[in-house]
Protein backbone atom coordinates (compact mmCIF):
# COMPACT_ATOMS: atom_id res chain seq x y z
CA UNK A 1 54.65 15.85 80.52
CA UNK A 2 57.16 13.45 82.18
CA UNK A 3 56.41 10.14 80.57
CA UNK A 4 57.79 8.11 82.84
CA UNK A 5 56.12 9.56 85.98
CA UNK A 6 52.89 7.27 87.10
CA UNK A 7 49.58 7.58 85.59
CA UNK A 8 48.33 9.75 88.85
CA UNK A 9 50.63 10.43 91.96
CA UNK A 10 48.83 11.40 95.31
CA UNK A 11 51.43 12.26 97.70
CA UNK A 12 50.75 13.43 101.74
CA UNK A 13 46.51 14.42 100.75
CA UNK A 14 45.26 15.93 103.36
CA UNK A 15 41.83 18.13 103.03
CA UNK A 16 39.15 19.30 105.81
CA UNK A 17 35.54 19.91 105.22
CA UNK A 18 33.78 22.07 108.35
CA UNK A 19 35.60 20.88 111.52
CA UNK A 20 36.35 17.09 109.82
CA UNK A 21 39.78 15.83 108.63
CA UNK A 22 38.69 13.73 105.89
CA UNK A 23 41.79 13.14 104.17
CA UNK A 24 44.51 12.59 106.51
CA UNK A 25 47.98 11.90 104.50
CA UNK A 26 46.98 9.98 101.18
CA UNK A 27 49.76 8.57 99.09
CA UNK A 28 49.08 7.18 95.96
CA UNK A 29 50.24 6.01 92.55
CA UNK A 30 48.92 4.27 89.95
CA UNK A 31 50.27 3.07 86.95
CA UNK A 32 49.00 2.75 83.02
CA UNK A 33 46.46 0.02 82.20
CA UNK A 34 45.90 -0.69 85.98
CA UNK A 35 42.06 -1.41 86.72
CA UNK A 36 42.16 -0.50 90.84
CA UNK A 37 39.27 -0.59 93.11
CA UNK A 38 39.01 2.71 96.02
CA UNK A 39 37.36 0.24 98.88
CA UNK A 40 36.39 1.31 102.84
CA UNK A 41 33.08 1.78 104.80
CA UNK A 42 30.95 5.22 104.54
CA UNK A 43 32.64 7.87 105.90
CA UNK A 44 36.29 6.68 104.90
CA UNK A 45 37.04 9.34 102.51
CA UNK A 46 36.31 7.54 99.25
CA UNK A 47 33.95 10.31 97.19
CA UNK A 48 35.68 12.95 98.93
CA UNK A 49 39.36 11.68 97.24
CA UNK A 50 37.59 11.22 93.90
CA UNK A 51 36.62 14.59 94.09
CA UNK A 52 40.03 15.95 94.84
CA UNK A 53 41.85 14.10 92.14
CA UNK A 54 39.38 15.17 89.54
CA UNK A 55 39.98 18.83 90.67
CA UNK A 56 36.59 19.52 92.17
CA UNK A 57 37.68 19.59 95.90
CA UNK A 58 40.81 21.12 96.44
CA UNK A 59 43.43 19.60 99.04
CA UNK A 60 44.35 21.81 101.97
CA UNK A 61 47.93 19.65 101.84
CA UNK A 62 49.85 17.50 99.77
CA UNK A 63 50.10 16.73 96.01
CA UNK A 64 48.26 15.55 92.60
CA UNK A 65 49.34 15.02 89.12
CA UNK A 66 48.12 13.35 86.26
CA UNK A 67 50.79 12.07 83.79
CA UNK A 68 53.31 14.78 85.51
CA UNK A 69 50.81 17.53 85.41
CA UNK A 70 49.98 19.16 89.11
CA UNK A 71 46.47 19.15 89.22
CA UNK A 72 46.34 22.92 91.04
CA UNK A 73 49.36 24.44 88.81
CA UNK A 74 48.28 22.89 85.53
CA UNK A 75 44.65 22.21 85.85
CA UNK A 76 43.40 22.31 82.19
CA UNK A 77 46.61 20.16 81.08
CA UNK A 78 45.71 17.77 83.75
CA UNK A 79 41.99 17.82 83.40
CA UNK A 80 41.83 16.55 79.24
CA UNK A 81 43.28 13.71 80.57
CA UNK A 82 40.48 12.84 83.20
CA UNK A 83 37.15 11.43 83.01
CA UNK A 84 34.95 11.65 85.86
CA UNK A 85 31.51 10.09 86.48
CA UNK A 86 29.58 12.61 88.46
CA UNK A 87 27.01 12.77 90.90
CA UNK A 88 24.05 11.33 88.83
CA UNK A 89 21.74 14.26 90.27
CA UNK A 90 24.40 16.70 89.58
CA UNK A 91 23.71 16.32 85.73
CA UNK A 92 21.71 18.67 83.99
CA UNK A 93 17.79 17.88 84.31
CA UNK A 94 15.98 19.93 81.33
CA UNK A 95 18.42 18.34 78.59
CA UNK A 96 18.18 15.17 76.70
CA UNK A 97 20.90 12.71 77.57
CA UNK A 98 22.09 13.44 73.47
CA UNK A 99 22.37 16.88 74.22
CA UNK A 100 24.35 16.07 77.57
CA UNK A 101 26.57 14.30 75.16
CA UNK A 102 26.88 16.49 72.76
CA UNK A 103 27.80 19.41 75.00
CA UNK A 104 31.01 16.86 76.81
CA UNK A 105 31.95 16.33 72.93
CA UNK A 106 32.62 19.83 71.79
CA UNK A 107 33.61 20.77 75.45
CA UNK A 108 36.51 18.20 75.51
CA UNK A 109 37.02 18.80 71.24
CA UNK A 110 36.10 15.22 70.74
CA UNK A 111 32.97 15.51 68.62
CA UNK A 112 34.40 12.62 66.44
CA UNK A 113 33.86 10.43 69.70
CA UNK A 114 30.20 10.82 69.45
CA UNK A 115 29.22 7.25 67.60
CA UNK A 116 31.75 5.59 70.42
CA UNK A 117 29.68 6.71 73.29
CA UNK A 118 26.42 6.49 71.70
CA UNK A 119 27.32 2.57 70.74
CA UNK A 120 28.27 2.35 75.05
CA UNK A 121 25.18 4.38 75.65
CA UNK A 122 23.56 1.16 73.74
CA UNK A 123 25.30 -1.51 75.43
CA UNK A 124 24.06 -0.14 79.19
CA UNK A 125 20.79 -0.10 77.93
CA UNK A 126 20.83 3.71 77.34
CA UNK A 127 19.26 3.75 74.19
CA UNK A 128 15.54 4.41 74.52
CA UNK A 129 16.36 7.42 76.69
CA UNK A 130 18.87 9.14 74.67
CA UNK A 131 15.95 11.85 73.39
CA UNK A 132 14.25 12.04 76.78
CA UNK A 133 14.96 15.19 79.09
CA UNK A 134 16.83 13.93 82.18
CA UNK A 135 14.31 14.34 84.36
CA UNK A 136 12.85 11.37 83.30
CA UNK A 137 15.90 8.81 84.04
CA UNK A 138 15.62 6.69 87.20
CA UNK A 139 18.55 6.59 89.43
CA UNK A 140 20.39 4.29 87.48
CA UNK A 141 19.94 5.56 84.03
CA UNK A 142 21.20 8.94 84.99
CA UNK A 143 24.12 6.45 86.17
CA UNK A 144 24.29 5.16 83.36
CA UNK A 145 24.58 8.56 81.48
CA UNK A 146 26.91 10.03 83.84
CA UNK A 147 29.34 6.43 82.67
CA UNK A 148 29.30 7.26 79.53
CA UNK A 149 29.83 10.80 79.83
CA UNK A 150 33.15 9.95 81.68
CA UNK A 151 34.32 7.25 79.28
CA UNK A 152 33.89 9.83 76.24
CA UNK A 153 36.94 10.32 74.08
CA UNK A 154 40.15 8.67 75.49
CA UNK A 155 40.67 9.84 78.75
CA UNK A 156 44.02 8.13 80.01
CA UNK A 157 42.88 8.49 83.79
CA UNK A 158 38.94 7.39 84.38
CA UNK A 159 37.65 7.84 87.81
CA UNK A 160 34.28 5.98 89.17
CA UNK A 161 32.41 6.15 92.04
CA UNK A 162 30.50 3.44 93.42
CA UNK A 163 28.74 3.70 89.10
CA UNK A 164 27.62 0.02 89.55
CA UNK A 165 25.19 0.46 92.28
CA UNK A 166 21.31 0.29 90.96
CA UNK A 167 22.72 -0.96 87.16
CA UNK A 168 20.70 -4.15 86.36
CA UNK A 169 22.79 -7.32 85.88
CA UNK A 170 23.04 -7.01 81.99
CA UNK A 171 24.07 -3.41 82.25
CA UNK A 172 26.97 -4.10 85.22
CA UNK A 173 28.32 -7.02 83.32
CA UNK A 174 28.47 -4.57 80.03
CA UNK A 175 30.30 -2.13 82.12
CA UNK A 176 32.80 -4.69 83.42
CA UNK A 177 33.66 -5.53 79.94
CA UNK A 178 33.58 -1.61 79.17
CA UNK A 179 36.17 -0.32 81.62
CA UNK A 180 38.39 -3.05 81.11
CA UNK A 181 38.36 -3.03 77.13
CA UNK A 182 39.91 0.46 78.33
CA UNK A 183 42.34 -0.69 80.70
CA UNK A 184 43.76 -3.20 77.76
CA UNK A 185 43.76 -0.16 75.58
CA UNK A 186 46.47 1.52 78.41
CA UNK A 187 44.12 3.82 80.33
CA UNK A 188 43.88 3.62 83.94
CA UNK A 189 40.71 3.15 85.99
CA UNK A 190 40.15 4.27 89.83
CA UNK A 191 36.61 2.46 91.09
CA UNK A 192 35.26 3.08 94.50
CA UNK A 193 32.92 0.02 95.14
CA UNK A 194 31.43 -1.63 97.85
CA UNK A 195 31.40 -4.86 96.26
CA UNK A 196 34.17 -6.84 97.47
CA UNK A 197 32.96 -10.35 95.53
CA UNK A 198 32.56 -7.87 92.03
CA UNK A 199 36.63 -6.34 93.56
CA UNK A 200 38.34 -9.63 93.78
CA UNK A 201 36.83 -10.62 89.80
CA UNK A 202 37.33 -7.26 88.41
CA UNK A 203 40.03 -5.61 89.84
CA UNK A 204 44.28 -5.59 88.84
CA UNK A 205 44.54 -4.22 92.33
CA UNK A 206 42.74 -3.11 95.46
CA UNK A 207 43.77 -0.23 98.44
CA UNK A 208 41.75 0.47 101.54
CA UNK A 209 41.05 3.89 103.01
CA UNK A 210 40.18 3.87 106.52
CA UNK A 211 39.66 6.46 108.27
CA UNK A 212 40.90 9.29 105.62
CA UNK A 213 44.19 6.75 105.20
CA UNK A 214 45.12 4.15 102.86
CA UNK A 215 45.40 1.29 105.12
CA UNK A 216 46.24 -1.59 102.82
CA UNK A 217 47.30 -1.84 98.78
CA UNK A 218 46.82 -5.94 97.61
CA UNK A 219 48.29 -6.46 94.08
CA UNK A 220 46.92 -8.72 91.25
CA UNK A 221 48.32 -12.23 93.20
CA UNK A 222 46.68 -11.47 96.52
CA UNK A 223 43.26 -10.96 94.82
CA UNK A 224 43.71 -14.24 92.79
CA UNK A 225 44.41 -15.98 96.46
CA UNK A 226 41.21 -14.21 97.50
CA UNK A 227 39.25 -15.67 95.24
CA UNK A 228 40.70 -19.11 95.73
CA UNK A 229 40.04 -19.00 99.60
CA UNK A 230 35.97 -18.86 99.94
CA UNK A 231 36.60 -18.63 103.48
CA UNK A 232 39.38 -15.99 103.63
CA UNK A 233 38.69 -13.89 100.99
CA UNK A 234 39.00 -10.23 100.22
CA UNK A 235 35.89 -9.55 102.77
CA UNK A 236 37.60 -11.68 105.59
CA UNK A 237 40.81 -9.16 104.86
CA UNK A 238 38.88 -6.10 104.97
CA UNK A 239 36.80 -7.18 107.90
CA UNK A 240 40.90 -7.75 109.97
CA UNK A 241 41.74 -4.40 108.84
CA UNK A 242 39.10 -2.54 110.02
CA UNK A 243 39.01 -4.54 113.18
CA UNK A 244 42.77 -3.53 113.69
CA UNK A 245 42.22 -0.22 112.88
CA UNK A 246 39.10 0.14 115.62
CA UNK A 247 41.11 -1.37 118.37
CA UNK A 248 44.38 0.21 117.44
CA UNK A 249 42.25 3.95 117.73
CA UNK A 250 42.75 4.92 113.93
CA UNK A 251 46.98 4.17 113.34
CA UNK A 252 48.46 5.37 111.25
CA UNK A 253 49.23 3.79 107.84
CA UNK A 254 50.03 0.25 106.53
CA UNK A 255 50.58 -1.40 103.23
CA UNK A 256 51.03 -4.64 102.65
């Protein structure tokens, strides 16, 4: 492991599902403790680069490692370091949500975890279903589980996608607090949201993917600007990006 080498490093992704170029030349890094929101409209790529970085889609081009480790060349190295929040109707339906937990602890040889993630289980609200087959969670409980499933142990990378939608206000703000306990604690956190309001309160750092692209990359003192300017905030920034991007035919790339 190369400890000075970025947290994750996703250099020229490109990947193609059927006869569409979804990812189209990603590049990027991020860096320890960093809390970063993965913004854009449907259909900009979002899920699909979550899935590639966590190793379940792989890239037709280009380049991902965790902590130095390639994601394709060492994939179990890379992999203990990741936690992933899957699909909530990819977990398993005919288990309890203990027993889902139970299987990620000896899976990931972190059975010593357990009490952690059982006391976040609590927190969201998770309790009461814990010794209920997961057939029975709504939407957002399995969301719920599927949080805590990725937050087990200490994974140094955490990636999210979109895991606040359908939580109930109590259960978002005990999130919040969750993910970035861990970011003070040094891991790094990758959120795709549509929330731009919950982005510029949350966030260390926001990029844009447009169109299979990262677009634009604002750091911690443009999102504090955001949130002092009601009337040209992150959503007013987003909104000239996208309208730049429509007229301009899909560019290619800009940070700023």
């Amino acid at each position: 492991m190369n400890l000075d080498a970025p947290r994750l490093q996703v250099a020229g992704l490109q990947l193609r599902l059927g006869d569409h170029d979804v990812l189209r030349g990603v590049d990027l890094a991020l860096h320890a403790g960093e809390l970063v929101g993965l913004i854009g409209p449907n259909g900009s790529g979002k899920s699909t680069l979550l899935r590639a970085i966590a190793g379940s889609l792989p890239p037709d081009r280009g380049h991902i490692a965790i902590e130095g480790e390639n994601i394709a060349t060492d994939s179990l190295a890379a992999r203990r370091r990741l936690g992933f929040a899957v699909d909530p109707e990819r977990l398993p339906r005919l288990i309890t949500g203990r027993q889902c937990l139970e299987i990620v602890a000896r899976l990931r040889e972190e059975e010593q975890a357990i009490a952690d993630s059982l006391g976040l289980a609590g927190t969201l609200g998770l309790g009461p279903w814990l010794d209920r087959p997961v057939y029975a969670y709504s939407l957002g409980t399995r969301q719920k589980l599927a949080v805590v499933i990725a937050l087990h142990g200490a994974p140094s990378l955490i990636l999210l996608d979109e895991v606040l939608n359908g939580l109930d206000p109590l259960s978002a703000w005990a999130l919040k607090q969750a993910l970035r306990q861990r970011t003070d604690a040094g891991a790094t956190v990758l959120l795709a949201t549509h929330g731009l309001e919950v982005a510029e309160r949350l966030l260390d750092r926001a990029v844009l993917l447009l169109d299979g692209r990262i677009v634009a990359d604002w750091g911690a003192e443009s999102l504090a600007r955001f949130r002092d300017d009601p009337e040209g905030g992150l959503e007013h920034a987003v909104a000239e990006w996208m309208r730049a991007h429509r007229a301009g035919g899909g560019s290619a790339a800009t940070t700023r």
